[in-house]
N, C-alpha and C. Protein backbone atom coordinates (compact mmCIF):
# COMPACT_ATOMS: atom_id res chain seq x y z
N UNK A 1 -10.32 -1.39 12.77
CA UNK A 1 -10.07 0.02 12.82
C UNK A 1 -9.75 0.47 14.24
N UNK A 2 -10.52 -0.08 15.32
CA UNK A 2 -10.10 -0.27 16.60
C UNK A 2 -8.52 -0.34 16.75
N UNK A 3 -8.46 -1.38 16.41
CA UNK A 3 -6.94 -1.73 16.80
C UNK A 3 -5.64 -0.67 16.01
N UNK A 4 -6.35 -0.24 14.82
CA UNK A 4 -5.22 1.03 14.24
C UNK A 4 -5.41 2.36 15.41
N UNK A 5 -6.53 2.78 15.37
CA UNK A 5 -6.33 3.23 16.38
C UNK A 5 -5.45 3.67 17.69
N UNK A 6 -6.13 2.41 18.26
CA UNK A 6 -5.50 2.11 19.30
C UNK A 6 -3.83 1.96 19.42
N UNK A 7 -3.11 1.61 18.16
CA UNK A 7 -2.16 1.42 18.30
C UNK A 7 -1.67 2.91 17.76
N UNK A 8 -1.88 3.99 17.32
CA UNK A 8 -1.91 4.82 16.62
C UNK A 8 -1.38 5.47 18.73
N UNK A 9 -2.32 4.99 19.39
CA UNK A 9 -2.58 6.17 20.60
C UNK A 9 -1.48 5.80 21.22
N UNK A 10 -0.66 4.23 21.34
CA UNK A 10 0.11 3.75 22.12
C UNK A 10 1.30 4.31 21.64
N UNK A 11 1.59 4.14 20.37
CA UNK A 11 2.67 5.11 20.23
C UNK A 11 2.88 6.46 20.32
N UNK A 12 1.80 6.85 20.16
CA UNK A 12 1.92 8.95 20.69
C UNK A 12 2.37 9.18 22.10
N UNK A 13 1.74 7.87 22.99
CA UNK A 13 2.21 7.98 24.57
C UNK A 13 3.98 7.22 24.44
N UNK A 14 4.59 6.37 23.58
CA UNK A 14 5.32 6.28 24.08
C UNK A 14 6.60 7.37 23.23
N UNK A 15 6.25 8.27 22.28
CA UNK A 15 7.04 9.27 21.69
C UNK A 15 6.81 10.50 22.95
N UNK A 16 5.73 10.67 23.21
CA UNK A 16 5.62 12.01 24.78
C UNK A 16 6.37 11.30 25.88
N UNK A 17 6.78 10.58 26.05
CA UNK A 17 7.18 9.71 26.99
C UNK A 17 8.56 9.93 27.19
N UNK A 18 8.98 9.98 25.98
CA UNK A 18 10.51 10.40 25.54
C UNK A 18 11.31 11.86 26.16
N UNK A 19 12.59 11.83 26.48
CA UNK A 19 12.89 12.97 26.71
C UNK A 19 13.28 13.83 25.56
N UNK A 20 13.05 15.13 25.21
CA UNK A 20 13.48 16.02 24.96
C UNK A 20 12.83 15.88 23.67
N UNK A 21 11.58 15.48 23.36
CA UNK A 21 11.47 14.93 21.96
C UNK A 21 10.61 16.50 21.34
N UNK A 22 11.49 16.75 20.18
CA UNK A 22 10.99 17.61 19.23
C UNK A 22 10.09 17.15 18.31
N UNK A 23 9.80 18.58 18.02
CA UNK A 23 8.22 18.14 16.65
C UNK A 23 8.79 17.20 15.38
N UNK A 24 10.43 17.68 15.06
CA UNK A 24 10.80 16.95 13.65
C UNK A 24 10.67 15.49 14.38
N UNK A 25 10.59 15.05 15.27
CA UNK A 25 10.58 13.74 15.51
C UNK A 25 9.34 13.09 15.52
N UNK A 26 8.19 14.15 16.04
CA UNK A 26 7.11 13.57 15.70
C UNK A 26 6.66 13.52 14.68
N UNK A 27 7.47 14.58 13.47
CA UNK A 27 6.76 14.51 12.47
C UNK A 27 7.46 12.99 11.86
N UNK A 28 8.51 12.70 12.07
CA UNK A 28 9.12 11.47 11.98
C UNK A 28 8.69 9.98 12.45
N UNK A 29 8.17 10.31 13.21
CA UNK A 29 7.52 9.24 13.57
C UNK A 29 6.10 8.76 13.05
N UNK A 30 5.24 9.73 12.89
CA UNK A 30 4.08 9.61 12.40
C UNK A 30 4.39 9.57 10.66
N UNK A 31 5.42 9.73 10.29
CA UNK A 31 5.46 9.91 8.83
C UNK A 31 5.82 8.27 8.69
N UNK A 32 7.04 7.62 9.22
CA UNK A 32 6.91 5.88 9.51
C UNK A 32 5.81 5.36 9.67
N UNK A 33 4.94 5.94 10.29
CA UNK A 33 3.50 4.74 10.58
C UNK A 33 2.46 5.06 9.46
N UNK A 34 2.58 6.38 8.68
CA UNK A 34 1.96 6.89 7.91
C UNK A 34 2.40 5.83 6.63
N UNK A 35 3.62 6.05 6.34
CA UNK A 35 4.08 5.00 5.36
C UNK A 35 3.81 3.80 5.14
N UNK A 36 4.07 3.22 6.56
CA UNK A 36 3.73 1.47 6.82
C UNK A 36 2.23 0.96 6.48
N UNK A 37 1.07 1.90 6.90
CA UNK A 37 0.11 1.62 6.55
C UNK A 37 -0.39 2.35 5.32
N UNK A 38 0.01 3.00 4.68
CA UNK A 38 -0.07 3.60 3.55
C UNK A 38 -0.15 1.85 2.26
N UNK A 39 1.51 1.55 2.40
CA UNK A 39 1.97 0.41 1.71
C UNK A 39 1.15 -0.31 2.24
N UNK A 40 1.03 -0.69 3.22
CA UNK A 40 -0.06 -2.04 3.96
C UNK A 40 -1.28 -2.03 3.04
N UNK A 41 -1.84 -1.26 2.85
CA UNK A 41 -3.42 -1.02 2.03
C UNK A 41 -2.91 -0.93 1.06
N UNK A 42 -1.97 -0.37 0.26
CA UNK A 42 -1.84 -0.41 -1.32
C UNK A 42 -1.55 -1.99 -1.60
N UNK A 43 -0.81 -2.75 -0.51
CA UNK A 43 -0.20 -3.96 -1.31
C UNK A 43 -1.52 -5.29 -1.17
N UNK A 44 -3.06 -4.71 -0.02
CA UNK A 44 -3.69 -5.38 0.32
C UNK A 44 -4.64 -5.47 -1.40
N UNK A 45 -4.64 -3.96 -1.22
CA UNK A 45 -5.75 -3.45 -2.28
C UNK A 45 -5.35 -3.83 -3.92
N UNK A 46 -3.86 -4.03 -3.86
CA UNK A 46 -3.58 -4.90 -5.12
C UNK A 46 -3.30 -6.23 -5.25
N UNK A 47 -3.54 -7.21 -3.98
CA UNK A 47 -3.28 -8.23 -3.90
C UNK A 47 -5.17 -8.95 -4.34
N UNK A 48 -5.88 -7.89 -3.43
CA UNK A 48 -7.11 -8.58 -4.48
C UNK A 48 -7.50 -8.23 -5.55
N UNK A 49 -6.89 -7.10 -6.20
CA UNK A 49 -7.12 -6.43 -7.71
C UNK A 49 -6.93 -7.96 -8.56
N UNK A 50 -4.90 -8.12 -8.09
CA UNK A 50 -4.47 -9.01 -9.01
C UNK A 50 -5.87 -10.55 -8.66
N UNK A 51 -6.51 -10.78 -7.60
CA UNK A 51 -6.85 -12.15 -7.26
C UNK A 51 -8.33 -12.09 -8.08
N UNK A 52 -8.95 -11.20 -8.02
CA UNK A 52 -9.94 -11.35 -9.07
C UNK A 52 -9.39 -10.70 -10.49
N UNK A 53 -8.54 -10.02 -10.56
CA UNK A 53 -8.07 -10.49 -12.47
C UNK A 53 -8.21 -11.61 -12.95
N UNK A 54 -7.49 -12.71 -11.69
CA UNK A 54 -6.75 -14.12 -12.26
C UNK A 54 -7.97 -15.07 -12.48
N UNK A 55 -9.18 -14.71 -11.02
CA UNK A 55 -10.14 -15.62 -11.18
C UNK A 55 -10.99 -15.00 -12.30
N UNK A 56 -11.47 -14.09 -13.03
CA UNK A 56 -12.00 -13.69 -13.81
C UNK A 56 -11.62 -14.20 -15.36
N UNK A 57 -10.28 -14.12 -15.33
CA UNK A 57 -9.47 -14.81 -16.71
C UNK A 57 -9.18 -15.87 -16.70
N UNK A 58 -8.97 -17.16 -15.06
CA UNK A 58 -9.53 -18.38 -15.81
C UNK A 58 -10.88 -18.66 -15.70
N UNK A 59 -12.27 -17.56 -15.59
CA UNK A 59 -13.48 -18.13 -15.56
C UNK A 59 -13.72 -18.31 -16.92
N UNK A 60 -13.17 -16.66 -17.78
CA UNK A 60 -13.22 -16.79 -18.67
C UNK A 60 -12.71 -17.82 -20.28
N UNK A 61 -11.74 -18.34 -19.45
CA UNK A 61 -11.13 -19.30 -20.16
C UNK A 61 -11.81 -20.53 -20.29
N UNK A 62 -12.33 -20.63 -19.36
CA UNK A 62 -12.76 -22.19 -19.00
C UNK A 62 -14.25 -22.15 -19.61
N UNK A 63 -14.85 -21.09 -19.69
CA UNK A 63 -15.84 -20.77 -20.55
C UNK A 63 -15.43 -20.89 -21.94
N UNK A 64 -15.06 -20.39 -22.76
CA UNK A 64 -14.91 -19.51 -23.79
C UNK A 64 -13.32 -20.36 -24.30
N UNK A 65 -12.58 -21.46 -24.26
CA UNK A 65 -11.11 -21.70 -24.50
C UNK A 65 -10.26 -21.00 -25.27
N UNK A 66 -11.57 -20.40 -26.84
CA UNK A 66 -10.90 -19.79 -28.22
C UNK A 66 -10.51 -18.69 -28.10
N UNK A 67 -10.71 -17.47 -26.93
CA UNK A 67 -10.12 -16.35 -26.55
C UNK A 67 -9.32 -16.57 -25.41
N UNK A 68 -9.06 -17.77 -24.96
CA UNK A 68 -8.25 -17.98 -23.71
C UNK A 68 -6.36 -16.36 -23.95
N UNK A 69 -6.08 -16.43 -25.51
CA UNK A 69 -5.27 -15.55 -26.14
C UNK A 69 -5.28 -14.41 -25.46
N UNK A 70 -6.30 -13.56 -25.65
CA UNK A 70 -6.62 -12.76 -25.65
C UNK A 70 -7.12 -12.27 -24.28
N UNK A 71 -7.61 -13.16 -23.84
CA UNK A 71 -7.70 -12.78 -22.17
C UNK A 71 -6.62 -12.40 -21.35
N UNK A 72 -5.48 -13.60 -21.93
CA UNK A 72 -4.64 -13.51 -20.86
C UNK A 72 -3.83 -12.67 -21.16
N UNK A 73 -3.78 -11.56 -22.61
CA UNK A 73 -2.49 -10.95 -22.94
C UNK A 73 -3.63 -9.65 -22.05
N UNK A 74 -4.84 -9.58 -21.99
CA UNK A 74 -5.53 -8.40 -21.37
C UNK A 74 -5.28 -8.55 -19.25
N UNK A 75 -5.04 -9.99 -19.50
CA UNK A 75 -5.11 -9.86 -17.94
C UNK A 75 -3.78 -9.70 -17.65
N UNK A 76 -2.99 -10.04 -18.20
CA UNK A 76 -1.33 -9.23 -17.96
C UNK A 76 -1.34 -7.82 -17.75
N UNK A 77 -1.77 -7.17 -19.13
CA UNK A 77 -1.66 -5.59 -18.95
C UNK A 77 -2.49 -4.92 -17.84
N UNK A 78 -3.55 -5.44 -17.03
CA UNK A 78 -4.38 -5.26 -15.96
C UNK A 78 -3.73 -5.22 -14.87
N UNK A 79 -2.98 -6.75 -14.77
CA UNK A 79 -1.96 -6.72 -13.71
C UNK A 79 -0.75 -5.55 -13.44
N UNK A 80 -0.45 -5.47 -14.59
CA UNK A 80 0.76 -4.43 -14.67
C UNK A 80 0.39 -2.82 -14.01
N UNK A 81 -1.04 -2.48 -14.92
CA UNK A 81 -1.78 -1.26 -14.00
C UNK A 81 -1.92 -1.18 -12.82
N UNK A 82 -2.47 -2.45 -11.75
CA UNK A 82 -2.95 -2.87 -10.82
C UNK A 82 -1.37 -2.41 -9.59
N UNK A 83 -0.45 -3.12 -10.36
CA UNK A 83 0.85 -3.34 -9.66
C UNK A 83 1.51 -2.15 -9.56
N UNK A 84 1.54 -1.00 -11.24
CA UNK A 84 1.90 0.23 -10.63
C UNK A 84 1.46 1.39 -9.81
N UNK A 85 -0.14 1.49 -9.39
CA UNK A 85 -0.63 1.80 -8.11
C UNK A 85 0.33 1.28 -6.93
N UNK A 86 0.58 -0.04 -6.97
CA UNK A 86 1.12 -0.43 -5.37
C UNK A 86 2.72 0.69 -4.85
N UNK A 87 3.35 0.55 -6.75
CA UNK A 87 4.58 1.01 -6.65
C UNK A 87 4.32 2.56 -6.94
N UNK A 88 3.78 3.47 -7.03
CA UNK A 88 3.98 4.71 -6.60
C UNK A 88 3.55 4.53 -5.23
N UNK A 89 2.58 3.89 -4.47
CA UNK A 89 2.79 4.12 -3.41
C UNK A 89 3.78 3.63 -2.29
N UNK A 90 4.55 2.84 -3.25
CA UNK A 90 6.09 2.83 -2.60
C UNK A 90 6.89 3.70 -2.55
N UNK A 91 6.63 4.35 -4.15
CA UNK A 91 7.53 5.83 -3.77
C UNK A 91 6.95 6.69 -3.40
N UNK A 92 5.66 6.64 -2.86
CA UNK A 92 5.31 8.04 -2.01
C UNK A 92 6.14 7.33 -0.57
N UNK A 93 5.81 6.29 0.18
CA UNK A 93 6.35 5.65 1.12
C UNK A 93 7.93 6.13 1.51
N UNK A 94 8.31 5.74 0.37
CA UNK A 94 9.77 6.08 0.06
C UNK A 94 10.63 7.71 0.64
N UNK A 95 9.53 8.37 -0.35
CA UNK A 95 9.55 9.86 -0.22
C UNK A 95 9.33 10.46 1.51
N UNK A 96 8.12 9.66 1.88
CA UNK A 96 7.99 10.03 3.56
C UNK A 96 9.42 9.42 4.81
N UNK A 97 9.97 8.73 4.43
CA UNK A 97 10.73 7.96 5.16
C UNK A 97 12.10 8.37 4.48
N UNK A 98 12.63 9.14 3.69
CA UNK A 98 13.88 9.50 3.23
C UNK A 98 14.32 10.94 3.27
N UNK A 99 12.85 11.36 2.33
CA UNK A 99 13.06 12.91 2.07
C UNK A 99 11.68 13.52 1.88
N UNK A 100 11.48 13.27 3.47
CA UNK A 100 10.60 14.27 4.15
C UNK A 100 10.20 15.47 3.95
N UNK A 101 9.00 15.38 2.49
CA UNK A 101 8.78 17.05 2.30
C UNK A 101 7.89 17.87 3.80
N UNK A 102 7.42 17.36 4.66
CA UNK A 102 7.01 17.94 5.98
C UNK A 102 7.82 18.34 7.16
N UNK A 103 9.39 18.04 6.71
CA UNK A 103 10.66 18.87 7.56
C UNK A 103 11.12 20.10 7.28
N UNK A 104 11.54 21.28 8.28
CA UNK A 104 11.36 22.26 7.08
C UNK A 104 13.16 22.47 7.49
């Protein structure tokens, strides 16, 4: 968290740093880093969603073989939920970095 931070501060000094730099730019700029780590945590936070689905459905398999069926048509549709969290927050991502509802 340090290091977001910190890197959060290095770029504010090197956007003031800039000549002539207006607010739409800062709002531009912070809306890019807003995005990047926005996606960064959605794709972290569904990368272990999907990693304990998978280990959960072959624990369950390897237990249990006669519903192995049924697990895996449930751990598909899990995945699919899991995955469209990541992708609206692509299109919120999307939305900050194209068409900036914070420009007026």
């Amino acid at each position: 968290m340090k290091k977001i931070l910190f890197l959060l501060v290095a770029f504010t000094g090197i956007v003031f740093a800039a000549d002539g730099v207006s607010g739409q730019d800062m709002i531009r700029a912070y809306s890019v880093i807003g995005a990047g780590i926005g996606l960064g945590i959605a794709a972290l936070g569904g990368a272990i969603g999907m990693g304990s689905t998978a280990a959960s459905t072959i624990s369950g398999t390897a237990r249990n073989p006669g519903v192995g069926g049924k697990l895996t048509t449930t751990m598909f549709i899990a995945i699919a939920m899991i995955e469209a969290q990541v992708i609206y927050m692509l299109v919120v991502a999307l939305l900050l970095l194209f068409a900036n509802p914070f420009l007026g």
